[in-house]
Protein backbone atom coordinates (compact mmCIF):
# COMPACT_ATOMS: atom_id res chain seq x y z
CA UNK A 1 18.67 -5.73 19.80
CA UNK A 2 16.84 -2.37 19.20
CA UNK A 3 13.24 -2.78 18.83
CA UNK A 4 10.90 0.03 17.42
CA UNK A 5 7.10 0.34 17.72
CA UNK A 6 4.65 2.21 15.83
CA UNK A 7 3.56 5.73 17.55
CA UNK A 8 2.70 8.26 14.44
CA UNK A 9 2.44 8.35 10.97
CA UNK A 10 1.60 8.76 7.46
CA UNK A 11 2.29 9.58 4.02
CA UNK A 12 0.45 6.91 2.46
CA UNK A 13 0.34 5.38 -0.79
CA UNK A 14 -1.62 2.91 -2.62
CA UNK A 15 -0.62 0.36 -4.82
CA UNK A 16 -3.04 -2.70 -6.30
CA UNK A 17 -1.12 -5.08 -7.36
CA UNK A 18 -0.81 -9.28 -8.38
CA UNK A 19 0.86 -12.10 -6.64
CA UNK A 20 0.02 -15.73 -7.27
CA UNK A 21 -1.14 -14.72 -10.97
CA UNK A 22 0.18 -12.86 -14.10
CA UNK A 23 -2.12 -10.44 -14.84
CA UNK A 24 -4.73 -7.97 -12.82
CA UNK A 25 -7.65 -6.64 -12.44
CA UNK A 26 -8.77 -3.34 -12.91
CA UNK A 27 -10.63 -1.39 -10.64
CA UNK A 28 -9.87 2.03 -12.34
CA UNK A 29 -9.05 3.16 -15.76
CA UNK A 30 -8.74 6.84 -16.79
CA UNK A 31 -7.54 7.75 -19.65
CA UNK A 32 -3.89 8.18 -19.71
CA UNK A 33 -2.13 11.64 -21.26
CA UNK A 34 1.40 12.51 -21.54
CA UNK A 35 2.87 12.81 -17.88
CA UNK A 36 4.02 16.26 -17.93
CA UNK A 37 1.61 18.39 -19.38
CA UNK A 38 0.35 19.29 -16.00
CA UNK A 39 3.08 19.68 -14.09
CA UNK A 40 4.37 22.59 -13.24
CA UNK A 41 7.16 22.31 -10.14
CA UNK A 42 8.51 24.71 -7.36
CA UNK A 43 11.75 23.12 -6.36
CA UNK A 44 11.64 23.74 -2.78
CA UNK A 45 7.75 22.65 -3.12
CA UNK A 46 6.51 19.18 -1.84
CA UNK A 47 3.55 17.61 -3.75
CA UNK A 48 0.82 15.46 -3.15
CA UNK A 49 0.72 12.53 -6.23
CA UNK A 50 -2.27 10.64 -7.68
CA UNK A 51 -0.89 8.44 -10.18
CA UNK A 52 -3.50 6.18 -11.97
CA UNK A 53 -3.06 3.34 -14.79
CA UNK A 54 -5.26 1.60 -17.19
CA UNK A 55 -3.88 -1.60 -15.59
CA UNK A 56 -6.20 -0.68 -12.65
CA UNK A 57 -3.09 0.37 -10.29
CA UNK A 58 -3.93 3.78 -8.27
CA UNK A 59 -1.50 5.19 -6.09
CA UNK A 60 -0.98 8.05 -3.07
CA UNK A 61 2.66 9.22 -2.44
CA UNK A 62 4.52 12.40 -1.19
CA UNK A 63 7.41 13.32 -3.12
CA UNK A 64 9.48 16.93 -3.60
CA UNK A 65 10.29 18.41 -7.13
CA UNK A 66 12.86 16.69 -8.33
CA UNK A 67 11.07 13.30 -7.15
CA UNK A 68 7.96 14.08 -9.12
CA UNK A 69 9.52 15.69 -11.89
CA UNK A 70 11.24 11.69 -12.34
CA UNK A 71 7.90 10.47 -11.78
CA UNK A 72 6.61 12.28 -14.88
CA UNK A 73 9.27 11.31 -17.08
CA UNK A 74 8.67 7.04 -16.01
CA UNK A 75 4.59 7.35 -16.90
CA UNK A 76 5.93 9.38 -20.62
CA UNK A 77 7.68 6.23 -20.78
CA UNK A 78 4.77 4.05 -20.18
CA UNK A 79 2.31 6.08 -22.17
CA UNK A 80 5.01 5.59 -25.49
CA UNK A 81 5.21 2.21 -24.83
CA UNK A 82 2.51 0.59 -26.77
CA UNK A 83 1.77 -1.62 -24.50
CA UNK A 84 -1.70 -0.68 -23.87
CA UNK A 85 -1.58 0.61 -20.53
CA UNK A 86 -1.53 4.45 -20.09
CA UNK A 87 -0.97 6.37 -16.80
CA UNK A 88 -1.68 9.96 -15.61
CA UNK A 89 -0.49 12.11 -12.93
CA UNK A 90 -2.39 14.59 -10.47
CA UNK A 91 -0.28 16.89 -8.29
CA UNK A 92 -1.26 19.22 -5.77
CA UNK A 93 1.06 21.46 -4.11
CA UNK A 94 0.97 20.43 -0.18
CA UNK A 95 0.08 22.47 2.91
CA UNK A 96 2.38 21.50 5.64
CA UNK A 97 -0.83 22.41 8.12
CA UNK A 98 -2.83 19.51 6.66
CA UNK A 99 -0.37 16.78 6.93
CA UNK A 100 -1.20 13.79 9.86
CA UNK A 101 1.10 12.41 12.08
CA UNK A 102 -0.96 9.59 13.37
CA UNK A 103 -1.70 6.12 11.98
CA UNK A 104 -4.08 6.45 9.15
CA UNK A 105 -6.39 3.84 7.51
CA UNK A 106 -7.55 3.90 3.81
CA UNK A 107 -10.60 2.73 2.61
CA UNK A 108 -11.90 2.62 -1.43
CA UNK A 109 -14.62 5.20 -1.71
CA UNK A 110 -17.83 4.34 -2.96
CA UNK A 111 -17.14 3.56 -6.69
CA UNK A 112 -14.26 1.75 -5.54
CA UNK A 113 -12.16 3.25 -7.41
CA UNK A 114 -9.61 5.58 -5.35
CA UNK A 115 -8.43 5.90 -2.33
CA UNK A 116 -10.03 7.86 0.88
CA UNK A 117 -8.11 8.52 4.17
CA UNK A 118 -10.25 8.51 7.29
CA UNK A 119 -8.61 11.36 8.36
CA UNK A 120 -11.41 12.88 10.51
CA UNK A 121 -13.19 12.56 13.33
CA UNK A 122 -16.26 11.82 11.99
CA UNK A 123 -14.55 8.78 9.58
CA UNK A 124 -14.02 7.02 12.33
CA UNK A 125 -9.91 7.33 12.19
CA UNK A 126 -7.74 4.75 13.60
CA UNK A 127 -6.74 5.05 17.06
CA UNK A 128 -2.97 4.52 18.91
CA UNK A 129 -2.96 3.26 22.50
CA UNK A 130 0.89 2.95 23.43
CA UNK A 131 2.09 0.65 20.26
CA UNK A 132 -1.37 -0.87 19.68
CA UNK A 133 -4.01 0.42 16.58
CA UNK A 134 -7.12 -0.59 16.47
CA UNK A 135 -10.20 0.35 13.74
CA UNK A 136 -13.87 -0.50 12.66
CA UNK A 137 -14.50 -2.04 9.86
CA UNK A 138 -17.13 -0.12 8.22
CA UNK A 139 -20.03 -1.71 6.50
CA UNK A 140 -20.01 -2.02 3.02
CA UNK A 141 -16.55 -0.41 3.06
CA UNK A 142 -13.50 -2.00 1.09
CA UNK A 143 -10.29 -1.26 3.54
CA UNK A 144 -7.01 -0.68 1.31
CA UNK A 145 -4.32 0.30 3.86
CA UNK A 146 -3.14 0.96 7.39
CA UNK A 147 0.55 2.95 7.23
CA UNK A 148 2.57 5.52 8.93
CA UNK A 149 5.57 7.93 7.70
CA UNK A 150 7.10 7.87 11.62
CA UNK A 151 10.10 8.77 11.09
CA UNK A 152 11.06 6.05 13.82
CA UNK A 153 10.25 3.28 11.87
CA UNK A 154 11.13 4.55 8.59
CA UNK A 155 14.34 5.87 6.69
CA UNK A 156 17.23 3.06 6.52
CA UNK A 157 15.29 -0.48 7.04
CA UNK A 158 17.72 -2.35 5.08
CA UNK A 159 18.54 -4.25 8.66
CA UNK A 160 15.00 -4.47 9.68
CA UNK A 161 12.36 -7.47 10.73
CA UNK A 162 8.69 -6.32 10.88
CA UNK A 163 6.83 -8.01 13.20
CA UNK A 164 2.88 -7.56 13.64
CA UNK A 165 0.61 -9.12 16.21
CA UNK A 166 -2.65 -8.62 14.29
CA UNK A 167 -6.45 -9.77 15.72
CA UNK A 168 -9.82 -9.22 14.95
CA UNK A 169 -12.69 -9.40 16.95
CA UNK A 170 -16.37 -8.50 16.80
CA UNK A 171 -20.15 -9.57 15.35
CA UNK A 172 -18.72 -10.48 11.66
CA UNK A 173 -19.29 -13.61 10.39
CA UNK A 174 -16.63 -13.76 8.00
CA UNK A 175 -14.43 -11.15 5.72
CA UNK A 176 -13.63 -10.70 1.81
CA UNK A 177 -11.96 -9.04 -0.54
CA UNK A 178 -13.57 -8.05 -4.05
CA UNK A 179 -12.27 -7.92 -7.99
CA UNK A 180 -11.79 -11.80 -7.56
CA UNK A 181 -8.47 -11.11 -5.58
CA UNK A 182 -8.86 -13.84 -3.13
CA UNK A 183 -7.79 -17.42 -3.79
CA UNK A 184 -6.90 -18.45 -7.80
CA UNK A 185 -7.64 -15.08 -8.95
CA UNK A 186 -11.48 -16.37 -9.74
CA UNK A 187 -12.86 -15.94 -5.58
CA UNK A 188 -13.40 -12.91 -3.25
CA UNK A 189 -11.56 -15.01 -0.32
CA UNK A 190 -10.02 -15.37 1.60
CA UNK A 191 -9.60 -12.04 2.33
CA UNK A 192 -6.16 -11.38 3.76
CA UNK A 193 -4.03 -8.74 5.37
CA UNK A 194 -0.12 -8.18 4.74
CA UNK A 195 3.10 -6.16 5.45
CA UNK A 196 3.62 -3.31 2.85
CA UNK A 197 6.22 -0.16 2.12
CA UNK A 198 6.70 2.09 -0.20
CA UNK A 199 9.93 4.37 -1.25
CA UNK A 200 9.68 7.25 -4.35
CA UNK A 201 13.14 7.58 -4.37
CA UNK A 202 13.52 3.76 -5.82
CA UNK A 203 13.04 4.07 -9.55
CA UNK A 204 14.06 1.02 -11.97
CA UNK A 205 14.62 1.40 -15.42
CA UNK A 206 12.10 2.96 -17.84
CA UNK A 207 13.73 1.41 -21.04
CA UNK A 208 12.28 -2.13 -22.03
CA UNK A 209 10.58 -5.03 -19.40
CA UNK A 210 9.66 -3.59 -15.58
CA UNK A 211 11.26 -2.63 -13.12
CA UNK A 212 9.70 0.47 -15.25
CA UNK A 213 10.40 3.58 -13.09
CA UNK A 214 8.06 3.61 -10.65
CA UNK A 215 7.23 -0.60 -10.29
CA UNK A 216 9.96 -0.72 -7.77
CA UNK A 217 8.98 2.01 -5.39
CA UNK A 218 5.92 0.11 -4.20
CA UNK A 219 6.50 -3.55 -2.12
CA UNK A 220 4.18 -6.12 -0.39
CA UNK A 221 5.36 -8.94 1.68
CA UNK A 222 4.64 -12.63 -0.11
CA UNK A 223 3.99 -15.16 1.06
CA UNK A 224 3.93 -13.87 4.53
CA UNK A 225 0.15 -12.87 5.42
CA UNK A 226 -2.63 -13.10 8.03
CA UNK A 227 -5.63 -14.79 5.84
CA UNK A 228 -9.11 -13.21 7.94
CA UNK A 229 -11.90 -15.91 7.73
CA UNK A 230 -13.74 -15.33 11.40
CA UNK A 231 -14.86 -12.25 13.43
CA UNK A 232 -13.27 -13.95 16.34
CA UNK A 233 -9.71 -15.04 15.42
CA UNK A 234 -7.01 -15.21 18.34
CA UNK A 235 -3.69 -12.96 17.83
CA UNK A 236 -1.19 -13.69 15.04
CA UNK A 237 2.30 -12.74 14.70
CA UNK A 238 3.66 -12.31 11.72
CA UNK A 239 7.57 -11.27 10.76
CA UNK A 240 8.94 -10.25 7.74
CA UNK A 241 12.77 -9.69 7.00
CA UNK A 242 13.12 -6.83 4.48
CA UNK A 243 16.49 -7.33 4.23
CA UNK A 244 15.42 -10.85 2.29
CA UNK A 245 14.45 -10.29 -1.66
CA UNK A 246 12.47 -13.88 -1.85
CA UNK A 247 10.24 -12.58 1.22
CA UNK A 248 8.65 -9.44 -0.99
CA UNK A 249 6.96 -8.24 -4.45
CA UNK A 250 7.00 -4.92 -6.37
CA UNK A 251 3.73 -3.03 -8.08
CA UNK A 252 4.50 -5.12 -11.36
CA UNK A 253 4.38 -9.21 -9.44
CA UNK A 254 7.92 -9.33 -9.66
CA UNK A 255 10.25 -10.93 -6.61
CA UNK A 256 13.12 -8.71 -5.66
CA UNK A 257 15.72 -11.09 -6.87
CA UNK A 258 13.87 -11.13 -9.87
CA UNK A 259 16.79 -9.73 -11.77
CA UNK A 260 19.67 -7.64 -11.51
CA UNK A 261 17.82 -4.85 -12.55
CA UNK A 262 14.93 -5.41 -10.11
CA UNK A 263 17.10 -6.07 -7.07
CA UNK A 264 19.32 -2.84 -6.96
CA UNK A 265 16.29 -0.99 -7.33
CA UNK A 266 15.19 -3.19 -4.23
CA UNK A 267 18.16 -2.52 -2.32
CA UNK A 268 17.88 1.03 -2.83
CA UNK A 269 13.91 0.92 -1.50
CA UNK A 270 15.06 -0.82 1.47
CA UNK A 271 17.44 1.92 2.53
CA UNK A 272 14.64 5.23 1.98
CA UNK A 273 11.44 3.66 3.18
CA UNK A 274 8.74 6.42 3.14
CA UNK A 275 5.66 4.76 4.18
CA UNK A 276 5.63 1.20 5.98
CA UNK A 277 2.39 -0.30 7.26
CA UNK A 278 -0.50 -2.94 6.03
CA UNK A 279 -1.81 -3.18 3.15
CA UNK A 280 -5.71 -5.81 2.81
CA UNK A 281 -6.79 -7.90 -0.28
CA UNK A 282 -6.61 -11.20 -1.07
CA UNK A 283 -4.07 -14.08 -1.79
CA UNK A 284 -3.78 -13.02 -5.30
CA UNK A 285 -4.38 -9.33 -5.50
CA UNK A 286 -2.59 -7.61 -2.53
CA UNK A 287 -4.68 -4.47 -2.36
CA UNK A 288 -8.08 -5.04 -3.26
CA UNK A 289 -9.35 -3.57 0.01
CA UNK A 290 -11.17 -6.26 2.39
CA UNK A 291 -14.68 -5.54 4.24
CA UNK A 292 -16.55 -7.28 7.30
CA UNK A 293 -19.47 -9.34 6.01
CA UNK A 294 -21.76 -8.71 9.19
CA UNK A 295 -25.27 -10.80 9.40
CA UNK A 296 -26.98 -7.52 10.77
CA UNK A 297 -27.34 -4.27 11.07
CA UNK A 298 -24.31 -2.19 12.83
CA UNK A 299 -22.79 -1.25 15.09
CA UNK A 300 -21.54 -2.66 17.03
CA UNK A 301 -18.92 -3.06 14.12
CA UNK A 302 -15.72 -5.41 13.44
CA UNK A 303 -12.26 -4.53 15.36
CA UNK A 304 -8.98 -4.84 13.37
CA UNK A 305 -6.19 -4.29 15.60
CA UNK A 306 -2.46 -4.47 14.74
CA UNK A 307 0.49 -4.29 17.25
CA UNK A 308 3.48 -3.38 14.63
CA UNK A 309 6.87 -3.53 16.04
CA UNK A 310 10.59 -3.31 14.15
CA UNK A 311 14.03 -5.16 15.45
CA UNK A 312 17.33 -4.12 14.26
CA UNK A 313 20.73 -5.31 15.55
């Protein structure tokens, strides 16, 4: 058995996303515009990608021309659709020199409504000690996602379990997560943290019901989750085979076996993992972001800490 553990990291994304119910919630809405207007692409350029729908979805992911240029032509798609949601895309052109190769959290900003990497000293990053990460839960701060782009633990997965020893500990009394994402879509709890990857190269089809284009790139574990109730709670491993379809979920709810359609597009997401990490929200939204409710003033503040490991034969 070869086991890997985490070291360094990222290329991050950021999907939001439904489980136990059939719809979601938004927590941003611009208004969409044809894909491509905006893009403009160097072919031996990488880009930086902000997509954002209407359906409250907004996503971070690192992709090269042709990638993005495939991107652009699944949100046309969407936008012609009728269906009422509309998408855009940001790019920006990325400087090798500002790219991390550590562990990196996420956190909503302040409208909650994107994404913000703490990617500075002063934000508090997350910090490595041999394969353990630990961060602080920042008041009043909604936390999205913990990931890496190691190259170790990425690539070819398709013969991987994930397996995370995950604790908290600290002067919290409880946790939550927000947008009614917790428990029957109607409750902020409980809050809840769970395995998550993402892979741009694993498009579905853009004609008719999802997988459309991009759906299948983005993947949470379900069921398997750690729910976070207490500021104290004892170590809990959790494993996830990514090999098995009825173990995970796309950006659109839909199980990897869901189809024919939805499981090559899962098989081929399983072999070109970019990102792989955590992902925090509830038991019906997946990436809601979860903060500490602490019963005073701070610090000291709430300690996540994860120990992720992968096995392969």
């Amino acid at each position: 058995m070869q086991t890997r553990h985490l070291a360094v990291l990222l290329l991050p994304v950021i999907g939001y996303w439904v489980a136990a119910c059939g719809r979601d919630v938004p927590t941003e809405a611009r208004p969409g515009r044809m894909a491509t207007d905006a893009i403009s692409t160097d072919l031996s350029q990488s880009y930086q990608v902000i997509l954002s729908c209407t359906d409250g979805h907004s996503v971070v992911l690192w992709v090269d021309a042709a990638t993005l240029t495939s991107l652009a032509a699944d949100v046309d798609a969407i936008n012609a659709s009728g269906t009422g949601v509309t998408c855009r895309l940001d790019s920006t052109a990325l400087d090798p020199s500002s790219q991390t190769t550590a562990w990196t959290v996420y956190d909503y900003n302040p409208s909650n409504n994107a994404l913000a990497p703490r990617n500075a000293p002063n934000k508090m990053p997350a910090t490595t000690m041999i394969s353990t990460t630990t961060f602080d839960f920042l008041p009043g701060k909604f936390t999205a996602l913990l990931t890496t782009t190691e190259r170790s633990l990425t690539g070819d997965l398709s013969t991987t379990m994930l397996r995370d020893e995950i604790s908290v500990s600290g002067p919290a009394t409880t946790f939550m997560t927000q947008h009614n994402g917790g428990a029957n879509c109607s409750s902020n709890i409980p809050a809840t943290v769970r395995f998550y990857f993402v892979s741009p190269s694993a498009s579905g089809s853009t004609v008719g019901m999802p997988p459309a284009g991009f759906y299948t790139q983005f993947w949470w574990s379900n069921p398997t989750n750690v729910p976070l109730t207490a500021g104290n709670q004892t170590p809990v491993t959790i494993t996830a085979d990514i090999s098995d379809p009825n173990e995970w979920s796309d950006w659109n709810g839909q199980r990897a076996n869901s189809s024919l359609e939805v499981m090559a597009a899962f098989e081929k997401a399983i072999q070109n993992v970019q990102t792989v990490g955590l992902s925090f929200g509830g038991l019906c939204f997946f990436e809601t972001g979860v903060t500490a409710v602490y019963p005073s003033t701070t610090p000291p503040y709430e300690v996540f800490s994860s120990n992720f490991s992968e096995t392969s034969p």
